[in-house]
C-alpha atoms as a PDB file:
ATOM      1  CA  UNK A   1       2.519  -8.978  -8.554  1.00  0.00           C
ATOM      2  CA  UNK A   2      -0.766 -10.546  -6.692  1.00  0.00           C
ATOM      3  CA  UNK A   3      -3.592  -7.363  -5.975  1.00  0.00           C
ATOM      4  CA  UNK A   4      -6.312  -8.507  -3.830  1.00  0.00           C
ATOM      5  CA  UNK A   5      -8.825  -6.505  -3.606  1.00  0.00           C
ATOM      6  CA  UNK A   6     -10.169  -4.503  -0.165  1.00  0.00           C
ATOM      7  CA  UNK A   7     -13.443  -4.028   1.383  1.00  0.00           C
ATOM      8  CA  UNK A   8     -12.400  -0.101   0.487  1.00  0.00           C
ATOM      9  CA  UNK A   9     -12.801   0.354  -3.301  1.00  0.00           C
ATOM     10  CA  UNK A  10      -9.234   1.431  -5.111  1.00  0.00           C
ATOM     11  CA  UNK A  11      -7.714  -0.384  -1.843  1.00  0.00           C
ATOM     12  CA  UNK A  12      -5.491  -3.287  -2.355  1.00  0.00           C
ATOM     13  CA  UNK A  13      -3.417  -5.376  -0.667  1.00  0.00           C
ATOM     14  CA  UNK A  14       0.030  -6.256  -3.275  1.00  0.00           C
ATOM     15  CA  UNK A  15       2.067  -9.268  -2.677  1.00  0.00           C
ATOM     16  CA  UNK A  16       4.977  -9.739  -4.718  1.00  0.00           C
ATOM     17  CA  UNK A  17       4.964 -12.802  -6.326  1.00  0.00           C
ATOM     18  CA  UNK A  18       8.064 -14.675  -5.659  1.00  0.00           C
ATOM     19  CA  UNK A  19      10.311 -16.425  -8.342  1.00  0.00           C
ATOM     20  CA  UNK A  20      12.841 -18.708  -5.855  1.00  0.00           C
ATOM     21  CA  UNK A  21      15.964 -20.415  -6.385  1.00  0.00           C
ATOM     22  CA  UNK A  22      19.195 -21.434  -4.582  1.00  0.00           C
ATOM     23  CA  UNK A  23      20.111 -18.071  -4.309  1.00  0.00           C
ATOM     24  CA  UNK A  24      17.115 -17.318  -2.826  1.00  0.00           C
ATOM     25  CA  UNK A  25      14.163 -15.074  -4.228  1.00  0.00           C
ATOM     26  CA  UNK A  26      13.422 -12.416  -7.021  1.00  0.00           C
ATOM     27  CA  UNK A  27      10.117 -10.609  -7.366  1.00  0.00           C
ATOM     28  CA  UNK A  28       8.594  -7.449  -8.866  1.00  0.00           C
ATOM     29  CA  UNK A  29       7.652  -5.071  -6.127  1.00  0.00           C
ATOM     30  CA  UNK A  30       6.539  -1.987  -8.684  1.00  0.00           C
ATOM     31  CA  UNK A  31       5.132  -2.157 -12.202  1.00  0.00           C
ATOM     32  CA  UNK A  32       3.361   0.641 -13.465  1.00  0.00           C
ATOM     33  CA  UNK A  33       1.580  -0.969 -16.055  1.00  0.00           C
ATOM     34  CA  UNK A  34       0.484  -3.701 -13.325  1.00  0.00           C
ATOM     35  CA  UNK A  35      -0.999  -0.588 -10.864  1.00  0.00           C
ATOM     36  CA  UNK A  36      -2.586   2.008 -13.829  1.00  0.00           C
ATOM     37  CA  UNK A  37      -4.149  -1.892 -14.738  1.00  0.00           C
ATOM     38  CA  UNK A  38      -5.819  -1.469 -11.026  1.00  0.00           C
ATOM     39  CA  UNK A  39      -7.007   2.450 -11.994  1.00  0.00           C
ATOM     40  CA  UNK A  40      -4.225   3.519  -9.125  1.00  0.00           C
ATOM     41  CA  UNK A  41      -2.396   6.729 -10.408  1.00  0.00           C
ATOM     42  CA  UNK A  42       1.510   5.928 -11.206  1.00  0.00           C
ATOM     43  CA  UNK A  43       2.914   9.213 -11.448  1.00  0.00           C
ATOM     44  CA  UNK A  44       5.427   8.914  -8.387  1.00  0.00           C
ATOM     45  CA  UNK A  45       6.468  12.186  -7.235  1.00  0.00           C
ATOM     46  CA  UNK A  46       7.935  10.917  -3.907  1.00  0.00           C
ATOM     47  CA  UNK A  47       9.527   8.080  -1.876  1.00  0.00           C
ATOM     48  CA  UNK A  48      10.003   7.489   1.892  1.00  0.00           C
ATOM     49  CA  UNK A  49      11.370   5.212   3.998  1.00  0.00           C
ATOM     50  CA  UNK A  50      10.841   5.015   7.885  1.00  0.00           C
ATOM     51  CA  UNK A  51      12.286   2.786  10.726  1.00  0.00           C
ATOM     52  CA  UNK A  52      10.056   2.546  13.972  1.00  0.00           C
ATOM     53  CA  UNK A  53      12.243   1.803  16.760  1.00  0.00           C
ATOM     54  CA  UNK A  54       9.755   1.314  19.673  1.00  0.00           C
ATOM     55  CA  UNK A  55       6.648  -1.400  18.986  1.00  0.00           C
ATOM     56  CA  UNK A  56       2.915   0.278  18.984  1.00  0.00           C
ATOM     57  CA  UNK A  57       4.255   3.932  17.706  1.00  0.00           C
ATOM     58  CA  UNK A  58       1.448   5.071  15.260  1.00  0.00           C
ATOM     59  CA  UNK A  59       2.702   7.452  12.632  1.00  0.00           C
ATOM     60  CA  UNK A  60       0.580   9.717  10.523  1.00  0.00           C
ATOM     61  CA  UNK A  61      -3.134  10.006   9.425  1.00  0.00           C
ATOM     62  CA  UNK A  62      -2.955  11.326   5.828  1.00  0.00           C
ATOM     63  CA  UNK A  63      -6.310  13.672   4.847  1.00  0.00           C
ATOM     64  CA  UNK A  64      -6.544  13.851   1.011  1.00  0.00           C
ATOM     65  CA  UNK A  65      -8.810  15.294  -1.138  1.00  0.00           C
ATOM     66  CA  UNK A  66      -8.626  16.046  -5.013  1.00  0.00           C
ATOM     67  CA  UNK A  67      -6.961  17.620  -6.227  1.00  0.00           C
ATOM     68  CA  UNK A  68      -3.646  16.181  -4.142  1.00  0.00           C
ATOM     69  CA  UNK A  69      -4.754  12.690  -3.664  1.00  0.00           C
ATOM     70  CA  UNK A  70      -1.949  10.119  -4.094  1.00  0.00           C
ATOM     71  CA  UNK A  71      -1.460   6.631  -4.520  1.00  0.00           C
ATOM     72  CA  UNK A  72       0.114   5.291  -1.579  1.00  0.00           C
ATOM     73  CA  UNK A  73       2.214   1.962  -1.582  1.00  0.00           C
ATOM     74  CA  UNK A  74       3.141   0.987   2.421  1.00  0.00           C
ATOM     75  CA  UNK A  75       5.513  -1.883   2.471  1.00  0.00           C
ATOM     76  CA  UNK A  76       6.791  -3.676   5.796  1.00  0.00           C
ATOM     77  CA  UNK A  77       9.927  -5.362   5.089  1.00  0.00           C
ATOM     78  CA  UNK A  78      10.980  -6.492   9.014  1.00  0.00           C
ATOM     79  CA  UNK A  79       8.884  -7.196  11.600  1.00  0.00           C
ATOM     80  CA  UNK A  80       5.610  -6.486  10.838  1.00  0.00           C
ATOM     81  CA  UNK A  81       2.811  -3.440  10.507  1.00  0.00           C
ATOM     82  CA  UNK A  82      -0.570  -2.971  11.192  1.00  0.00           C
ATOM     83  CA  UNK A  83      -2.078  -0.465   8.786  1.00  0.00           C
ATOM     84  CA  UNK A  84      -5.477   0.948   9.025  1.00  0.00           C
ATOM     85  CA  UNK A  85      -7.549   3.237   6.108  1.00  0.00           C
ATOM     86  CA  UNK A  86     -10.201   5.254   6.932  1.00  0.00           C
ATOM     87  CA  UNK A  87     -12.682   5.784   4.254  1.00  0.00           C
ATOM     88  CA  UNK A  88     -14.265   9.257   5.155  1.00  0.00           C
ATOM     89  CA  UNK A  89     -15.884   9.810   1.155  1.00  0.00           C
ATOM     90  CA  UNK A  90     -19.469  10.552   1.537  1.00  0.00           C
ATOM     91  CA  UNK A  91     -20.883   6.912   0.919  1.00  0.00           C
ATOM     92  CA  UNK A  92     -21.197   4.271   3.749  1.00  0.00           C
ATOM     93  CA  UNK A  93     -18.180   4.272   6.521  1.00  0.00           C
ATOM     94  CA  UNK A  94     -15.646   1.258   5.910  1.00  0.00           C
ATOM     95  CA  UNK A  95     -12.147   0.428   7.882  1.00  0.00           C
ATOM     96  CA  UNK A  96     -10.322  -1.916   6.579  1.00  0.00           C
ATOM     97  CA  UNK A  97      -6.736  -3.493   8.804  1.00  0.00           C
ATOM     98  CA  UNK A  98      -4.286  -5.790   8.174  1.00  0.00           C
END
């Protein structure tokens, strides 16, 4: 797995790094020794899948504050996403897209 770091600290982007054959592809798209590496917490308590039928539908702005933050892991695999974070902690203002 390939983190690259954010603008946003504790932010990453993860690519899966790709081993390809004739068959076509196999890569790693969780490790938990790879994210607690990154300081991200690994305990998963929950997993959900969503399929947007119309194109520009935004779906949920998640507030989180301690004691319930979460790691969150938001994976496109058709089509593609635009996914925005906004950093609302105390220190300077940051939004970071792709």
């Amino acid at each position: 797995m390939k983190f690259i770091e954010t603008k946003l600290k504790g932010a990453f982007v993860v690519e899966i790094e790709k081993t390809e054959d004739s068959w076509g592809f196999f890569g790693r798209a969780w490790c938990k020794n790879e994210f607690e590496q990154k300081g991200l917490k690994t305990n998963i308590c929950q997993i959900n899948t969503s399929k947007t039928l119309k194109r520009g539908t935004i779906r949920g702005l998640h507030y989180q504050v301690e004691p319930h933050l979460e790691t969150k892991l938001v994976r496109c695999i058709r089509g593609s996403i635009y996914d925005v974070i906004v950093d609302l902690r105390p220190s300077p203002l940051l939004i970071c897209s792709g």
